[in-house]
Protein backbone atom coordinates (compact mmCIF):
# COMPACT_ATOMS: atom_id res chain seq x y z
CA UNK A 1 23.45 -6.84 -28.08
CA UNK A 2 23.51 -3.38 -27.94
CA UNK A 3 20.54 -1.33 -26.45
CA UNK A 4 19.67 -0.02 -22.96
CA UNK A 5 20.47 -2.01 -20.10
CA UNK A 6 17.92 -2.72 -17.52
CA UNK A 7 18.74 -4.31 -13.93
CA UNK A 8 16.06 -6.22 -12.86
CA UNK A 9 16.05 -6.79 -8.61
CA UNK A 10 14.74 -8.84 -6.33
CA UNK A 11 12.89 -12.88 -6.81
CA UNK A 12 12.26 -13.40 -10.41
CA UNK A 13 11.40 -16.64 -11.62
CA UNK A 14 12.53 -18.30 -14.79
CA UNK A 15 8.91 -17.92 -16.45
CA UNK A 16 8.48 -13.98 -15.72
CA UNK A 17 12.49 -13.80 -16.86
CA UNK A 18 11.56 -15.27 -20.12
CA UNK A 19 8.09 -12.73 -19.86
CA UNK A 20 10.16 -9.56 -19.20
CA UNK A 21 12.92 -10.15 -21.92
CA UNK A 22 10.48 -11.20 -24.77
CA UNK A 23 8.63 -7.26 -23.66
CA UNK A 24 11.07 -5.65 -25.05
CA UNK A 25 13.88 -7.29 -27.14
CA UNK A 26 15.86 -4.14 -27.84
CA UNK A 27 16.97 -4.01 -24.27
CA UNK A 28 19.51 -5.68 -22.26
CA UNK A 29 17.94 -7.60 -18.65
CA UNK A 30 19.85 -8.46 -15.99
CA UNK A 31 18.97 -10.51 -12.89
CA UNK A 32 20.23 -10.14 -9.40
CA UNK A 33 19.01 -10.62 -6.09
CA UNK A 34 19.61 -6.86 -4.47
CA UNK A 35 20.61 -3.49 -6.52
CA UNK A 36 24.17 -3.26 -4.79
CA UNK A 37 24.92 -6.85 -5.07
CA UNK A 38 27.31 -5.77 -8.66
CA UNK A 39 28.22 -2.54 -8.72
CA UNK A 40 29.47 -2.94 -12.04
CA UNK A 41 26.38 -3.73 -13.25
CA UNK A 42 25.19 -0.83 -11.16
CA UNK A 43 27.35 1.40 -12.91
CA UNK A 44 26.71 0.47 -16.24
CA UNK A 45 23.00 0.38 -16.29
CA UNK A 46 20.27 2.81 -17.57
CA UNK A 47 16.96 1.43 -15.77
CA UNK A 48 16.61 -0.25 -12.47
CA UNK A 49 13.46 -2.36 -11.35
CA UNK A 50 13.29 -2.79 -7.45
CA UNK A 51 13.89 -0.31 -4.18
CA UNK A 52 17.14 1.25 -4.77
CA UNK A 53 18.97 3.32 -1.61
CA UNK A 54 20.99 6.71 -1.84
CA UNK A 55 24.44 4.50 -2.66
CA UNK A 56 22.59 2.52 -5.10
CA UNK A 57 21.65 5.97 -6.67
CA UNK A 58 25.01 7.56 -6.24
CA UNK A 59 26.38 4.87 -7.69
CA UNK A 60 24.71 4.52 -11.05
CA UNK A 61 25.43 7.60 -13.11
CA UNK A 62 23.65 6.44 -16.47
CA UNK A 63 20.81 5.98 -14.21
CA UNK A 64 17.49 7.37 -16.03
CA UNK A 65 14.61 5.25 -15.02
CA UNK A 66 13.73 3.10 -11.80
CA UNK A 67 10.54 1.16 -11.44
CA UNK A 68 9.28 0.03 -8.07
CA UNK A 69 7.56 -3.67 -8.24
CA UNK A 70 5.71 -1.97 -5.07
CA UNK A 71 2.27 0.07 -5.60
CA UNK A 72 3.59 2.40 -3.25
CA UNK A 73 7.46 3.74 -3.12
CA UNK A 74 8.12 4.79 0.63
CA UNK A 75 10.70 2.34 0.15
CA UNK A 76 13.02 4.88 -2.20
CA UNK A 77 11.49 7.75 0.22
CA UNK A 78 14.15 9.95 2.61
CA UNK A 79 12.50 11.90 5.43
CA UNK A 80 8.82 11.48 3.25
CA UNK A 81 10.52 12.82 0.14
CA UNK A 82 12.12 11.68 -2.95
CA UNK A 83 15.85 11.87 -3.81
CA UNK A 84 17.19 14.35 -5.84
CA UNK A 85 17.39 12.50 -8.62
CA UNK A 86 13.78 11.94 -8.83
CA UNK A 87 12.77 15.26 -7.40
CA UNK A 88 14.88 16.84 -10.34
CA UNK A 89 12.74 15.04 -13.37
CA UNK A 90 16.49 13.41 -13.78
CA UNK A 91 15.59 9.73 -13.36
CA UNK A 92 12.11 8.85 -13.68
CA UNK A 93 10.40 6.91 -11.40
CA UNK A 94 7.01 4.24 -11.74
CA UNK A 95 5.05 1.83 -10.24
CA UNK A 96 3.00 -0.93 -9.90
CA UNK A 97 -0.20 1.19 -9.16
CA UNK A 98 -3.36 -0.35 -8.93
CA UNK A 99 -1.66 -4.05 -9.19
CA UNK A 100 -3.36 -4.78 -5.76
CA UNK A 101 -6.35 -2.64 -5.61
CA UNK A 102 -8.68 -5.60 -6.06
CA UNK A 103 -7.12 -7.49 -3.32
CA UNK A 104 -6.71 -4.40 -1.17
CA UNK A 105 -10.08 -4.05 -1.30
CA UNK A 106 -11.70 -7.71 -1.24
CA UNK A 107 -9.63 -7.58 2.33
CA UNK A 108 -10.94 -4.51 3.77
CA UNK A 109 -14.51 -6.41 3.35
CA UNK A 110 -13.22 -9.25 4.96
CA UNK A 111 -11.90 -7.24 7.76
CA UNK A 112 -14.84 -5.41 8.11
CA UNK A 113 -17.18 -8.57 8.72
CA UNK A 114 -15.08 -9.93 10.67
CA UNK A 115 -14.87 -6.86 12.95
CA UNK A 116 -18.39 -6.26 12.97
CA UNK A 117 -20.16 -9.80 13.63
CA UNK A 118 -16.89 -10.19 16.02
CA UNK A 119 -15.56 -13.81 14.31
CA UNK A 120 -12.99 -14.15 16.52
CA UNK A 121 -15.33 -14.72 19.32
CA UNK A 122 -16.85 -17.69 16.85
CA UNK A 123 -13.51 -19.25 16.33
CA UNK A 124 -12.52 -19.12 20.23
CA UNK A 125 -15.74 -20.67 20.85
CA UNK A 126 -15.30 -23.40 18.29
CA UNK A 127 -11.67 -24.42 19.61
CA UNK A 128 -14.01 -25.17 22.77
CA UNK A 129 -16.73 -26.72 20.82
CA UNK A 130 -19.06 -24.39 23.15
CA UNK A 131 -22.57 -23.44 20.86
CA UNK A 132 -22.33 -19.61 21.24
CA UNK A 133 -24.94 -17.55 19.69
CA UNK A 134 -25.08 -13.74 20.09
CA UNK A 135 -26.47 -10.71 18.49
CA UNK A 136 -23.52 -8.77 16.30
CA UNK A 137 -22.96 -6.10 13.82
CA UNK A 138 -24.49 -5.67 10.21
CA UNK A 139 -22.63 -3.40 7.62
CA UNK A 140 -25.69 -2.56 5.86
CA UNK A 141 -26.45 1.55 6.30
CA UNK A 142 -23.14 2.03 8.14
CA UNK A 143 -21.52 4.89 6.57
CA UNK A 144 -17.58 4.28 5.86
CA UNK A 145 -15.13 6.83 5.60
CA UNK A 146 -12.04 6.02 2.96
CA UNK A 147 -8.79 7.83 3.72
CA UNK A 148 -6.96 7.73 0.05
CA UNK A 149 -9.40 7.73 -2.52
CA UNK A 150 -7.18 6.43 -5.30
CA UNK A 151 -7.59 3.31 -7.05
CA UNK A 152 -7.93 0.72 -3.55
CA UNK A 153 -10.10 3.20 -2.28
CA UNK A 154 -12.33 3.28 -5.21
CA UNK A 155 -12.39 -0.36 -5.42
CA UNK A 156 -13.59 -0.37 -1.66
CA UNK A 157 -15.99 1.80 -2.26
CA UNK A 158 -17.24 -0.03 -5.21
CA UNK A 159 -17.79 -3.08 -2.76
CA UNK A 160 -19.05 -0.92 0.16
CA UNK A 161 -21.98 0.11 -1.99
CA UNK A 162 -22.94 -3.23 -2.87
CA UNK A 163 -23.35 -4.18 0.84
CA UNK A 164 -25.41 -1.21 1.42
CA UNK A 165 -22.98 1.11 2.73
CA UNK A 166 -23.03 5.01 2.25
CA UNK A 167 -18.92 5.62 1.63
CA UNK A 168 -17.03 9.05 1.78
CA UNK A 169 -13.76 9.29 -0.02
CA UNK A 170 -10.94 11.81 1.40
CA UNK A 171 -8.06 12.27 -1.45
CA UNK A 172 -4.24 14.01 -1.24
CA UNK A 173 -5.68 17.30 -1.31
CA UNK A 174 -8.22 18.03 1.26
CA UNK A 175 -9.11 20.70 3.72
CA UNK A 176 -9.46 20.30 7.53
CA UNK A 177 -12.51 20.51 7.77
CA UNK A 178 -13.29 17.74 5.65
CA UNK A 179 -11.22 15.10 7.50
CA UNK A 180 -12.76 16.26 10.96
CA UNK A 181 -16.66 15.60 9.37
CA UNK A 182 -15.30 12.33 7.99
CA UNK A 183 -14.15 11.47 11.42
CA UNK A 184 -16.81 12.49 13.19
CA UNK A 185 -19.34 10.99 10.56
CA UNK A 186 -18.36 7.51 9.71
CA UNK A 187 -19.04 4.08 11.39
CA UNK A 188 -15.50 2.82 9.61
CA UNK A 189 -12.45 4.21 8.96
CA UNK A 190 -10.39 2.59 5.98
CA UNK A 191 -7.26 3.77 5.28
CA UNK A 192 -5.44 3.02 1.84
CA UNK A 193 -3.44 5.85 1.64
CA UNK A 194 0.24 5.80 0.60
CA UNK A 195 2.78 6.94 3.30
CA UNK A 196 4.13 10.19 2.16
CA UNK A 197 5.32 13.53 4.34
CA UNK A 198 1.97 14.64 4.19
CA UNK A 199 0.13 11.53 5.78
CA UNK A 200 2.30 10.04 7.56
CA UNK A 201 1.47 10.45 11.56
CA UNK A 202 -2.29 12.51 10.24
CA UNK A 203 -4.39 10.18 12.29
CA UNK A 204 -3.34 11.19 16.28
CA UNK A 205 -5.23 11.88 19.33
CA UNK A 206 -7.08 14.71 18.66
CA UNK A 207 -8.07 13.18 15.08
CA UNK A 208 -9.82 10.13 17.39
CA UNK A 209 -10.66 12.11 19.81
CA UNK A 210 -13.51 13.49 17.04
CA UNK A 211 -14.77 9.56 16.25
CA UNK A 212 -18.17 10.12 17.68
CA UNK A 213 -19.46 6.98 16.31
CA UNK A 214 -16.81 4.63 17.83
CA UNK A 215 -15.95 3.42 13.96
CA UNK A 216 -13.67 -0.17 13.05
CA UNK A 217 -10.75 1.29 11.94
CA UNK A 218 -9.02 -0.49 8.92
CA UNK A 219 -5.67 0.11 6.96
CA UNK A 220 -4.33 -2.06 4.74
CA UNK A 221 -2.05 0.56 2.50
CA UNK A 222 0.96 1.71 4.78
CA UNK A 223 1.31 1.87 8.60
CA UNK A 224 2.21 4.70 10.33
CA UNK A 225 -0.99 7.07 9.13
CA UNK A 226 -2.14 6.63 12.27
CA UNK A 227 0.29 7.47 15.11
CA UNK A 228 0.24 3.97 16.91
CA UNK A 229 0.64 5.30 20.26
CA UNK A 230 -2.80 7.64 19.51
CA UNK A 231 -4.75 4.27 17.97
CA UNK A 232 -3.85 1.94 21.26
CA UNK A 233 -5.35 4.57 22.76
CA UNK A 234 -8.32 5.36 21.34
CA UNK A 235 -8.88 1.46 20.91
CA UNK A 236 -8.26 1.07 24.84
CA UNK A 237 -10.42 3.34 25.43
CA UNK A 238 -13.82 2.80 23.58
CA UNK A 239 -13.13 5.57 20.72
CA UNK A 240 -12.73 3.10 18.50
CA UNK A 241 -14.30 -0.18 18.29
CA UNK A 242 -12.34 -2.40 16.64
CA UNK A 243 -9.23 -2.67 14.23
CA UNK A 244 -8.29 -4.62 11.19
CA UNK A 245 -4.81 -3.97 10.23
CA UNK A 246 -3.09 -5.59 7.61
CA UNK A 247 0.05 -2.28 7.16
CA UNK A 248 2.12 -1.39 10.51
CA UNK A 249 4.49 1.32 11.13
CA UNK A 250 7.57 -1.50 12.13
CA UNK A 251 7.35 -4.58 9.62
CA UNK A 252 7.55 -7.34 10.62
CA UNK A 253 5.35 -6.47 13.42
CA UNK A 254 7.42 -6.80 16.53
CA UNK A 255 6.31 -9.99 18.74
CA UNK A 256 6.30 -7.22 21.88
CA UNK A 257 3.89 -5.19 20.11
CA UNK A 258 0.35 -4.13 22.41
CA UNK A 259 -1.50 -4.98 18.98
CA UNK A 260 -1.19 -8.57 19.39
CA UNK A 261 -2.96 -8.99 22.81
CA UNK A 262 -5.53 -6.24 21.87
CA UNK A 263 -8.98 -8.19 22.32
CA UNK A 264 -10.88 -6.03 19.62
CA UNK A 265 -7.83 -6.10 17.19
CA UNK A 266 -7.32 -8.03 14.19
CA UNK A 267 -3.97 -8.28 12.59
CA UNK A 268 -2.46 -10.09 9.29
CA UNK A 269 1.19 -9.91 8.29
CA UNK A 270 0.66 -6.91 5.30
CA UNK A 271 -0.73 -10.06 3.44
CA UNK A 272 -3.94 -8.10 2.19
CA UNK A 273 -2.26 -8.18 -1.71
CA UNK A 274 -0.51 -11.38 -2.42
CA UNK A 275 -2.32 -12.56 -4.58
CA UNK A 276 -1.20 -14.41 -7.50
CA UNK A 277 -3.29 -11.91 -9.84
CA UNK A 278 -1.60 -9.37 -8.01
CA UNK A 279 2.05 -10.17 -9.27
CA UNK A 280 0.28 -10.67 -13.04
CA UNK A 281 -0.88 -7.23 -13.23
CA UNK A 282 2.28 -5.81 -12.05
CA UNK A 283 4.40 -8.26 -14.08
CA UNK A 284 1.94 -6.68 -17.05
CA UNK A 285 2.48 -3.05 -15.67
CA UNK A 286 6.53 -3.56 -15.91
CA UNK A 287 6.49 -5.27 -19.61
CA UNK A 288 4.52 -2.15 -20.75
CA UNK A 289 7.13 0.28 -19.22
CA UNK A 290 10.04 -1.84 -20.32
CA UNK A 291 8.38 -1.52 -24.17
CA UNK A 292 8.73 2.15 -23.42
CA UNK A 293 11.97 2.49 -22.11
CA UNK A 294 13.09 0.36 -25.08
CA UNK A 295 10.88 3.06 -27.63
CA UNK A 296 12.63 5.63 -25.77
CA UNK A 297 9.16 7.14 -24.79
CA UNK A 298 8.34 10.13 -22.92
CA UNK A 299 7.22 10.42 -19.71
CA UNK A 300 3.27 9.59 -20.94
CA UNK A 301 4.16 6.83 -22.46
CA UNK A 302 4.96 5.11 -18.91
CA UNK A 303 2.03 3.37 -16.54
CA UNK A 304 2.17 4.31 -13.03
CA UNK A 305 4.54 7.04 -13.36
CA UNK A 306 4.95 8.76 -9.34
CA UNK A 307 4.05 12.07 -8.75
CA UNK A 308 7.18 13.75 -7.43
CA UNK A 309 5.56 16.26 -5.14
CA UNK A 310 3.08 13.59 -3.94
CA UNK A 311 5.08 11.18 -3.15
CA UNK A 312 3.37 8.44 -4.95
């Protein structure tokens, strides 16, 4: 068959094999586990789906379109920056936006009622079959602050405002000022911003230093917005009520990490998105930018297509 070749990365199942190659018959799939693991197939092939490094890049000179199965694509990032090749318009570069802005967001809720009516405290009582009844938190008129105002964030704030809360969105291009009122304003902080050069280490001491209102501070997009040292901090010492984080700067979270043992922390394992609905709307995300490859489409013809300068 002759046609573009596409090599498709990473745990595919039979089913979404089948799926892929019936999107666009005019190309030619292949399956393997890692990018590197043929460099002949490397060589020889014009699209890429998965994470590949600087060799994988340097290696594949046909190279003229890579798709990330990821939302975000920190993982093809060097120093909070894209590679040359993408940075140059050579090789074009999507993703699964949005796939797991429904999840994101359904867990942010979840982390935020947990947080504020203090569950664990319930559950640790229940493992003792003790009857504990105490007054807690209610989000109604809280006032949440949203740190990436893309598509998780607007989903969040969709299902803020049905609980009653008053939300604040801060997106990529925003002045000082603007974070520092947001901070100083909001009763939660939710963070589902990608990590780029620009947000990467923005939340630090003097940022918490400015949470008057001793918010829950969520993030469930990519660690390492906030500067972890900074957040034990500022969690240690009352500027910050509570966390719910679901993203950490070191994945898997280290077992020696201070955020386990923190009493007013909750932690899950960057589990917030996998969701079986999830991987559909991706899966439906990639068959519409294989179609395109195959069509030989410009850029606009492609969902999810990353903003070089942005990062994401």
């Amino acid at each position: 068959m002759s046609g573009p070749s596409v090599l498709v990365t990473g745990p595919v199942s039979a089913a979404e094999r089948s799926q892929l190659t019936a999107a666009a018959p005019g190309l030619r799939l292949t399956f393997q586990d890692r990018p590197g693991s043929d460099p002949a197939a490397l060589a020889a092939t014009d699209g890429l789906v998965g994470s590949p490094t600087l060799e994988d890049l340097s290696s594949a000179p046909r190279l003229r379109w890579v798709h990330s199965w990821a939302a975000g694509v920190d993982g093809v990032l060097v120093g909070g920056r894209l590679p040359q090749p993408f940075a140059s318009g050579q090789v074009l570069l999507t993703s699964a936006k949005g796939n797991g802005a429904v999840a994101l967001a359904e867990h942010v809720m979840l982390l935020l009622l947990v947080l504020s009516r203090d569950f664990p405290r319930w559950q640790r009582a229940q493992s003792l079959r003790r009857w504990d009844r105490y007054e807690h938190g209610e989000l109604f008129g809280s006032r949440v602050g949203i740190i990436g105002a893309g598509r998780a964030g607007r989903e969040v704030e969709l299902r803020a405002r049905a609980f009653g809360m008053t939300v604040v969105g801060l997106r990529r291009h925003h002045a000082r000022a603007e974070l520092e009122d947001l901070l100083a304003t909001s009763d939660a902080l939710v963070v589902t911003a990608p990590a780029t050069a620009e947000t990467v280490g923005m939340l630090g001491e003097a940022e918490f230093a400015r949470c008057a209102r001793r918010p829950y501070y969520v993030c469930v997009s990519r660690g390492g917005v906030a500067d972890d040292d900074a957040l034990l901090r500022a969690l240690r010492s009352g500027q910050l009520a509570g966390a719910g984080l679901d993203a950490h700067a070191v994945e898997p979270l280290p077992p020696d990490s201070p955020f386990w043992a923190e009493p007013n922390v909750v932690i899950t394992p960057h589990n917030a998105a996998t969701t079986a609905a999830t991987r559909r709307r991706g899966l439906e995300i990639l068959e519409h930018n294989l179609a395109a490859f195959a069509a030989g489409g410009p850029p606009g013809d492609f969902r999810g297509v990353v903003d070089v300068d942005g990062g994401y």
